[in-house]
C-alpha atoms as a PDB file:
ATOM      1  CA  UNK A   1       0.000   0.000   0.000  1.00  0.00           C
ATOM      2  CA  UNK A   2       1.398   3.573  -1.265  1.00  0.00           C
ATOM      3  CA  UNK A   3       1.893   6.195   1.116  1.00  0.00           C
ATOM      4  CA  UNK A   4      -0.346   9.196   1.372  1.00  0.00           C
ATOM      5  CA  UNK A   5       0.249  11.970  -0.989  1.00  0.00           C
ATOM      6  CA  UNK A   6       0.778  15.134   0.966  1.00  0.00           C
ATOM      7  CA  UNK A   7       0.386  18.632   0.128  1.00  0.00           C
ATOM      8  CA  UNK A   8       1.503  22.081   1.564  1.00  0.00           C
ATOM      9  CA  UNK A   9      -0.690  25.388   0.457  1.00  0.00           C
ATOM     10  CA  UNK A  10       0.957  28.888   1.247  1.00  0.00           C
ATOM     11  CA  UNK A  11       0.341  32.656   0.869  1.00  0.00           C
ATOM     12  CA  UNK A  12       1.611  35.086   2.952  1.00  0.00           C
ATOM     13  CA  UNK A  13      -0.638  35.076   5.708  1.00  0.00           C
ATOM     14  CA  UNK A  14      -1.875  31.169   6.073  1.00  0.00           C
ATOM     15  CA  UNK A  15      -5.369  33.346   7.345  1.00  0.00           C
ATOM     16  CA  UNK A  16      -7.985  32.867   4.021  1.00  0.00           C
ATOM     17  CA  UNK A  17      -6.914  31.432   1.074  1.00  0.00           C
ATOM     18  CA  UNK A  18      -4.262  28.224   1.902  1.00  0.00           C
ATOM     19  CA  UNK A  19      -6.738  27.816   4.698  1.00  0.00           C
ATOM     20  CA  UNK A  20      -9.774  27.152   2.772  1.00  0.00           C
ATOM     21  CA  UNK A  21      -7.747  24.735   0.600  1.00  0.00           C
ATOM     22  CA  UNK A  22      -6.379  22.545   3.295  1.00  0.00           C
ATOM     23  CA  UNK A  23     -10.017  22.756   4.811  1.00  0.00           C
ATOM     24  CA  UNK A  24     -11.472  21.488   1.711  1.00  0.00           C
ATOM     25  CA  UNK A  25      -8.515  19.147   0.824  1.00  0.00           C
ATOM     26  CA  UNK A  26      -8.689  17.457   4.134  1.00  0.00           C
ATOM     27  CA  UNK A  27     -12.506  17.514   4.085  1.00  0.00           C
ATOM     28  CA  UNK A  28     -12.568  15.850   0.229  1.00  0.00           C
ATOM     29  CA  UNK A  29     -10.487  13.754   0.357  1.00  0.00           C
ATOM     30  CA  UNK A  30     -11.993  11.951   3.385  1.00  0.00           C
ATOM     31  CA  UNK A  31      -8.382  11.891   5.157  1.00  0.00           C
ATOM     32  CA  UNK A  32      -6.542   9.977   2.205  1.00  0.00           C
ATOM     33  CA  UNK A  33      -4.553  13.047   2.018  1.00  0.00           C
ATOM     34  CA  UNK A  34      -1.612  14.297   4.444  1.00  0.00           C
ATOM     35  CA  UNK A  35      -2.892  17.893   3.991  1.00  0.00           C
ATOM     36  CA  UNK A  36      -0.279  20.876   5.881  1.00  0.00           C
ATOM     37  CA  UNK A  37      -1.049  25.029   5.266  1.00  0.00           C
ATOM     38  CA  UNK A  38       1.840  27.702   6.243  1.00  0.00           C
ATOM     39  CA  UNK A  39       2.575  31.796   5.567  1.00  0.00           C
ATOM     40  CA  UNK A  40       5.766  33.608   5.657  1.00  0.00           C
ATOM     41  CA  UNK A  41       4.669  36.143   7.572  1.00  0.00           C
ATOM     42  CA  UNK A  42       1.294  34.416   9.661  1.00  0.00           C
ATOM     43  CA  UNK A  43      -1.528  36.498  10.149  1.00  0.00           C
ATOM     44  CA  UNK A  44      -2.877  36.427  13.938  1.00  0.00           C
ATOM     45  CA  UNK A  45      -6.123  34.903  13.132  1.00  0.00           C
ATOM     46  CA  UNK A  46      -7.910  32.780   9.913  1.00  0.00           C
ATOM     47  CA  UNK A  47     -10.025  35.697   8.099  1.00  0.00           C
ATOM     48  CA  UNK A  48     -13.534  35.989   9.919  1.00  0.00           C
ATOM     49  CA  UNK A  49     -15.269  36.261   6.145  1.00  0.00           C
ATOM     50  CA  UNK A  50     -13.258  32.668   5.624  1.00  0.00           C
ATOM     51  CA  UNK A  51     -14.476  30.748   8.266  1.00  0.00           C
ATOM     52  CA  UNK A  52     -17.705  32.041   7.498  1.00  0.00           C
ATOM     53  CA  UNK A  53     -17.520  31.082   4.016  1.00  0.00           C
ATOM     54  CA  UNK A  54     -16.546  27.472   4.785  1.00  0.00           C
ATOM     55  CA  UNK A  55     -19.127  26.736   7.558  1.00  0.00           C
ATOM     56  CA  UNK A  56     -21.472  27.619   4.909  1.00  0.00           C
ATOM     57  CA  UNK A  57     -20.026  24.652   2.882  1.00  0.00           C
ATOM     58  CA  UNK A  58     -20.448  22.961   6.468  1.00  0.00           C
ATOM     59  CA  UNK A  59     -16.614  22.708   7.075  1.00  0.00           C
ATOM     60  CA  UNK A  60     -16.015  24.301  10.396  1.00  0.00           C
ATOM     61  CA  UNK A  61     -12.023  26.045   9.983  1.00  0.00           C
ATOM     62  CA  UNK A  62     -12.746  28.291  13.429  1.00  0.00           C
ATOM     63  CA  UNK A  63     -10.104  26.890  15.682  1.00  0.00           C
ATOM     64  CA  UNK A  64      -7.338  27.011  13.149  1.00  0.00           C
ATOM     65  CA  UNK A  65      -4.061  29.136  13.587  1.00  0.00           C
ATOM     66  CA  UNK A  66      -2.046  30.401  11.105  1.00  0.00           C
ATOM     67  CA  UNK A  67       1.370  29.050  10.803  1.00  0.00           C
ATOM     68  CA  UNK A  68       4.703  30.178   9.966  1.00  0.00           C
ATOM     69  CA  UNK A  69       6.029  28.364   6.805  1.00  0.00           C
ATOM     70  CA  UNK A  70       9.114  26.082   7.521  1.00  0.00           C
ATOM     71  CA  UNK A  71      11.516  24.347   5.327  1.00  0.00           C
ATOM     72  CA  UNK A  72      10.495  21.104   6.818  1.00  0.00           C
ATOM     73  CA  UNK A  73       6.985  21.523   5.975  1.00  0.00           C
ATOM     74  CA  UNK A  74       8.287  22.016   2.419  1.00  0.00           C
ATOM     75  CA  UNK A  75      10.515  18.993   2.278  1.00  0.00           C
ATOM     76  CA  UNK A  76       7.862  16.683   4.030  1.00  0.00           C
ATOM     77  CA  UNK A  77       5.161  17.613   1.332  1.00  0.00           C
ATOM     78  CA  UNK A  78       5.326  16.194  -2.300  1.00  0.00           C
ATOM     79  CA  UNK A  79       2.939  18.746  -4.104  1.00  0.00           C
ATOM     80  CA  UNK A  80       3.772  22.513  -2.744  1.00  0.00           C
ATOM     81  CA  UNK A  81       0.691  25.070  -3.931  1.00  0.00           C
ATOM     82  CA  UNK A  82       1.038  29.105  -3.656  1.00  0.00           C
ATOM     83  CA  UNK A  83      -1.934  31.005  -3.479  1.00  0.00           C
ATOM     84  CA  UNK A  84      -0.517  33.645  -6.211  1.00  0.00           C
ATOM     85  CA  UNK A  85       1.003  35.761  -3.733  1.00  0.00           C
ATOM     86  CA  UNK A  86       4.576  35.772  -4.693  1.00  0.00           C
ATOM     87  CA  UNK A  87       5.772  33.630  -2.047  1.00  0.00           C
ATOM     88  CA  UNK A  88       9.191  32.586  -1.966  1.00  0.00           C
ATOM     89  CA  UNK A  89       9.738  28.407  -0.758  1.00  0.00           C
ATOM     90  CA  UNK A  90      12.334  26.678  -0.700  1.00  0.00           C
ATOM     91  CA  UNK A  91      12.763  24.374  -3.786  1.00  0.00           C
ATOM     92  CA  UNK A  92      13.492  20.821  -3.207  1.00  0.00           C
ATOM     93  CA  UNK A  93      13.765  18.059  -6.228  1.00  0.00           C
ATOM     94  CA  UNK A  94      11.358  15.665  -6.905  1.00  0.00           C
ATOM     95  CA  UNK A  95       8.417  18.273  -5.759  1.00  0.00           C
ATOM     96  CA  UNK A  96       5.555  19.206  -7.540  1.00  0.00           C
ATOM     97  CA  UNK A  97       5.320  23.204  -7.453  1.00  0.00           C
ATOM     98  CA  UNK A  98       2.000  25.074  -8.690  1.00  0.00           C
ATOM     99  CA  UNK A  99       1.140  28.488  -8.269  1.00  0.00           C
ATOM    100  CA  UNK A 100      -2.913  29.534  -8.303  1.00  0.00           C
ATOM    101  CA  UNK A 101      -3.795  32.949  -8.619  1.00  0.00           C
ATOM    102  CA  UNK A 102      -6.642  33.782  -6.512  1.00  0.00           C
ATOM    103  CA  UNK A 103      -7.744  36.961  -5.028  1.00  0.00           C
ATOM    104  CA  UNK A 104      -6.856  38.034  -1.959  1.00  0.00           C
ATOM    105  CA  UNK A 105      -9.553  37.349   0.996  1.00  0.00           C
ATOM    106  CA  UNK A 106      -8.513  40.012   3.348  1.00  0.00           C
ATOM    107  CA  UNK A 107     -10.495  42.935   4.455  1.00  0.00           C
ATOM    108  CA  UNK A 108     -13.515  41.220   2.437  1.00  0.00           C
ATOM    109  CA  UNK A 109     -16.866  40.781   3.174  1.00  0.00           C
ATOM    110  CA  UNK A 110     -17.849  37.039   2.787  1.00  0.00           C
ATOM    111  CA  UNK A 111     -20.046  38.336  -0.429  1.00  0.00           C
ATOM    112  CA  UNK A 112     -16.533  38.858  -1.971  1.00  0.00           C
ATOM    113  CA  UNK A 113     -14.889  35.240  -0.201  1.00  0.00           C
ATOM    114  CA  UNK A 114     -17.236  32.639  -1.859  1.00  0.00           C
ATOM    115  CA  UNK A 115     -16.746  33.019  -5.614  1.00  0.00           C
ATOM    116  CA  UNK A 116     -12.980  32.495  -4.084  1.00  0.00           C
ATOM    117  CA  UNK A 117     -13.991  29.942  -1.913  1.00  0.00           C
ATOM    118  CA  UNK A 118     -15.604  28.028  -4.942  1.00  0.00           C
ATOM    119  CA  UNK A 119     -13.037  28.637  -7.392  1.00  0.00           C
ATOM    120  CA  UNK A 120     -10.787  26.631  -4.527  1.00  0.00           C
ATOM    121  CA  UNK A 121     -13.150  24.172  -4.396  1.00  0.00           C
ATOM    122  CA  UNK A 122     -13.458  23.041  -8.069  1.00  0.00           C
ATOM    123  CA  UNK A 123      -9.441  23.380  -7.854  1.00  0.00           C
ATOM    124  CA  UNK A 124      -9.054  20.919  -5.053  1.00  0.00           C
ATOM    125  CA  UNK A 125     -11.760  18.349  -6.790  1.00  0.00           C
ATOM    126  CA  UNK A 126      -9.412  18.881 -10.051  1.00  0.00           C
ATOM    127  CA  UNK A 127      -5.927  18.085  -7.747  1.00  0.00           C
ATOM    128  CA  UNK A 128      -7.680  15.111  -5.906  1.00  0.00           C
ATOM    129  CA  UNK A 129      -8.476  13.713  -9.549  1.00  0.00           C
ATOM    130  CA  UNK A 130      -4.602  14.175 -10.452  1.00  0.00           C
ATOM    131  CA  UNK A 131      -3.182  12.705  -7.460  1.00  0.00           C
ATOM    132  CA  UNK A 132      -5.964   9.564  -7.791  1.00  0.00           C
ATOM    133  CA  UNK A 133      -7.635  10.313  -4.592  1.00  0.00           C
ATOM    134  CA  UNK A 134     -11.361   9.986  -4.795  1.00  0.00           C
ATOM    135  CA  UNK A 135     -13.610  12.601  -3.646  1.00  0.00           C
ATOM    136  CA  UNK A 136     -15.084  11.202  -0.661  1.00  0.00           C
ATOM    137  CA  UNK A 137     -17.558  13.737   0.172  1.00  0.00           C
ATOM    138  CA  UNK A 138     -19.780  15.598  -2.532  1.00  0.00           C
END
């Protein structure tokens, strides 16, 4: 039996955006995932308008913390995913790097999260399909 993929999201402030994704990765993928989220420079709480967003999807993300983005989490993870904020990670071989550009979340009203919110969504079904992980929830 293979290992579980893992995968690392990051933008700068690991408060809305990598959030969301690791919520719906980890949520998705029913746990067949190793699913990790970091920011260079952590905010000091997840964006209100994002954990609004998600328990609306019924995925509760209100006790998460941001986190600061270490080199470990990079070399531990096999797909790395930026949030299109111009992070810089340290590059490993072997990895799978993607950048999506998303808008930001912060200072938005959680009108302004979900199309962002959903456009993560349909990205995370999409990645799940490329790393042949079933969706386990609809």
């Amino acid at each position: 039996m293979s290992e579980k993929p893992s995968v690392l999201f990051v933008c700068v402030h690991n408060a809305g955006r990598s959030q969301m994704a690791a919520a719906y990765l980890a949520h998705l993928s029913g746990g067949a995932v190793e699913v990790r989220s970091a920011g260079s420079a952590p905010g000091d709480q997840v964006n209100p308008a994002a954990v609004t967003a998600m328990a609306e999807e019924g995925i509760d993300i209100s006790a998460e913390k941001p986190k600061i983005l270490t080199t470990d989490a990079v070399k531990e993870s096999d797909v790395v995913i930026t949030m299109g904020c111009g992070d810089t990670c340290p590059i490993f071989p072997g990895k799978r790097y993607e950048d999506w550009e998303l808008e930001d979340p912060a200072g938005q009203g959680v009108d302004a999260v979900r199309p962002i919110r959903d456009d993560i969504k349909g990205r995370i079904v999409a990645l799940l399909g490329e790393l042949n992980v079933p969706v386990a929830i609809a």
